[in-house]
Each structure stands twice: as structure tokens, then as C-alpha cells.
Protein backbone atom coordinates (compact mmCIF):
# COMPACT_ATOMS: atom_id res chain seq x y z
CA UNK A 1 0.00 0.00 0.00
CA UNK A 2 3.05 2.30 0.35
CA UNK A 3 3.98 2.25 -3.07
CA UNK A 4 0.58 2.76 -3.84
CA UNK A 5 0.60 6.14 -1.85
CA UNK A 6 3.95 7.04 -3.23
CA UNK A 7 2.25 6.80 -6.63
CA UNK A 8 -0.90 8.64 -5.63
CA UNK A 9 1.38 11.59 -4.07
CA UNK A 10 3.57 11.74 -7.56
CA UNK A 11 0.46 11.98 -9.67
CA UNK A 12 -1.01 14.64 -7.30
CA UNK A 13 2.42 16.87 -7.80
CA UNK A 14 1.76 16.46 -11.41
CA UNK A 15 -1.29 17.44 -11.40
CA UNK A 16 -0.76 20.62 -9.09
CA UNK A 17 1.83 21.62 -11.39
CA UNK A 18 -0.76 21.15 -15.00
CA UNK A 19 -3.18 23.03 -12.89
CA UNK A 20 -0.89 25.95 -11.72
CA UNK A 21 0.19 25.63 -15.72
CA UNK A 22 -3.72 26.16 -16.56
CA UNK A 23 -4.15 28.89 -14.43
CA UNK A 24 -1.19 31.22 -15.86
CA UNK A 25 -2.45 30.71 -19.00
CA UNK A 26 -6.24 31.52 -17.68
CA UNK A 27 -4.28 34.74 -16.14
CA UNK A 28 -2.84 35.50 -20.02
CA UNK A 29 -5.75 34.99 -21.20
CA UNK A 30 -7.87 37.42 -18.77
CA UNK A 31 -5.09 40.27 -19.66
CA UNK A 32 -6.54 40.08 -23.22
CA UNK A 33 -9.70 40.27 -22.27
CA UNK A 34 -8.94 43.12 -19.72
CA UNK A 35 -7.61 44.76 -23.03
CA UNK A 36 -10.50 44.27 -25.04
CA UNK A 37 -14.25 44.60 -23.81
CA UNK A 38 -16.09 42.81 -26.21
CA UNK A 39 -15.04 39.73 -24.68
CA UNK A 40 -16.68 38.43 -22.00
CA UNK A 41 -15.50 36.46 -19.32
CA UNK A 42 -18.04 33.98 -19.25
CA UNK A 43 -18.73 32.00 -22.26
CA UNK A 44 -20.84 29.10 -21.88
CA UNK A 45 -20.25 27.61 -25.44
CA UNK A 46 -16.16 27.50 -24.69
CA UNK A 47 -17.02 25.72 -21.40
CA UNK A 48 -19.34 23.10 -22.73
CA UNK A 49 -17.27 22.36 -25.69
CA UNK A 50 -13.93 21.97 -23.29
CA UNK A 51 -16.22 19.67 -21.15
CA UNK A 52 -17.53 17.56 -24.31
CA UNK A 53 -14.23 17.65 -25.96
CA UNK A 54 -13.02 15.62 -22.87
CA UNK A 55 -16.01 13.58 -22.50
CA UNK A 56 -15.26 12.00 -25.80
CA UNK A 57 -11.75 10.89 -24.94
CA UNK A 58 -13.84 8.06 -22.89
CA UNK A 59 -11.08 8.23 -20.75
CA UNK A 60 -12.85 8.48 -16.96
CA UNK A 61 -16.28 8.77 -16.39
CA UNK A 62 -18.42 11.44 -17.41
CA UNK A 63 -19.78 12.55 -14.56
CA UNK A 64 -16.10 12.90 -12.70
CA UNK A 65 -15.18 14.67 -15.74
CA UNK A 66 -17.54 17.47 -15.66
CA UNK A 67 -18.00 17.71 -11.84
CA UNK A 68 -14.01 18.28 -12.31
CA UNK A 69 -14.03 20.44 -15.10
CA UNK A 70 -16.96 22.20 -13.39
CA UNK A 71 -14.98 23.75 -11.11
CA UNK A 72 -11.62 23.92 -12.77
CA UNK A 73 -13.54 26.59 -15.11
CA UNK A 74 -15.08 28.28 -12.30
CA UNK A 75 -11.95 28.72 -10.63
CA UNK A 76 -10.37 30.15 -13.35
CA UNK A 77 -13.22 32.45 -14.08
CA UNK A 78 -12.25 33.86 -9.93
CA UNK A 79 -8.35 34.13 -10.89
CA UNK A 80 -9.39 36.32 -14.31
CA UNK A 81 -12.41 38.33 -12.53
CA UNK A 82 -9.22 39.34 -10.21
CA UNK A 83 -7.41 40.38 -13.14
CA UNK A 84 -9.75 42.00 -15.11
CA UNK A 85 -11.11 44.02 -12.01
CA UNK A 86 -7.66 45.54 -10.88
């Protein structure tokens, strides 16, 4: 069960550093938008077709996937509301 953990606690470091990866690119992407008013920060259509995109991979179950994805996209709306409201 150790090793198990070990492997458990390497995937979690990987995944904190893809998220902190998402997140400066969220913060990129909410200087543009700071920049230009006619885009919003909330756009449903993006968000469904990130969530459907990796829904089709079939890779884990849907319903992990968008309760995941659910709040990976509402986070990053928080970090570029930040941004754009400086």
C-alpha cells in the first residue's frame, strides 16, 4: 500500500503543477480580455465544448469529468475576474 501512496502523491504533484500551468495561462488569457471589452468572461459555449471535448476521450467517467471540469472553469473564471477588475 506504500507504493501505492507514493504513486498517488507523484500523480497529485503532477497534477498541481498542469493546474498551476492552466491557471497562468487563464491569467494571459484574462489580460486580453482586460484589453479588449467585447469579450466576456463567461462564455458558456467554450465551457461546454472543453467539457464535451473531454467527455469524448472516454477516458474516466463522465460525470467525474464534468463535476471536475466544473470547477476547474469556475476557478479560473475567480483568478481572471481578479485580473480583469484591478
Amino acid at each position: 500500500m506504500d507504493i501505492l501512496r507514493y504513486q498517488i502523491n507523484d500523480v497529485d504533484e503532477k497534477l498541481l503543477s498542469l493546474l498551476k500551468q492552466r491557471f497562468d495561462l487563464s491569467k494571459s488569457i484574462a489580460e486580453i480580455k482586460k484589453n479588449d471589452k467585447s469579450i466576456v468572461l463567461h462564455d458558456p459555449v467554450r465551457e461546454k465544448e472543453i467539457i464535451n471535448n473531454l467527455k469524448s476521450k472516454k477516458i474516466i467517467d463522465d460525470v467525474i469529468i464534468e463535476q471536475i471540469w466544473r470547477e476547474i472553469l469556475y476557478l479560473s473564471k475567480c483568478v481572471q475576474k481578479d485580473i480583469i477588475n484591478k
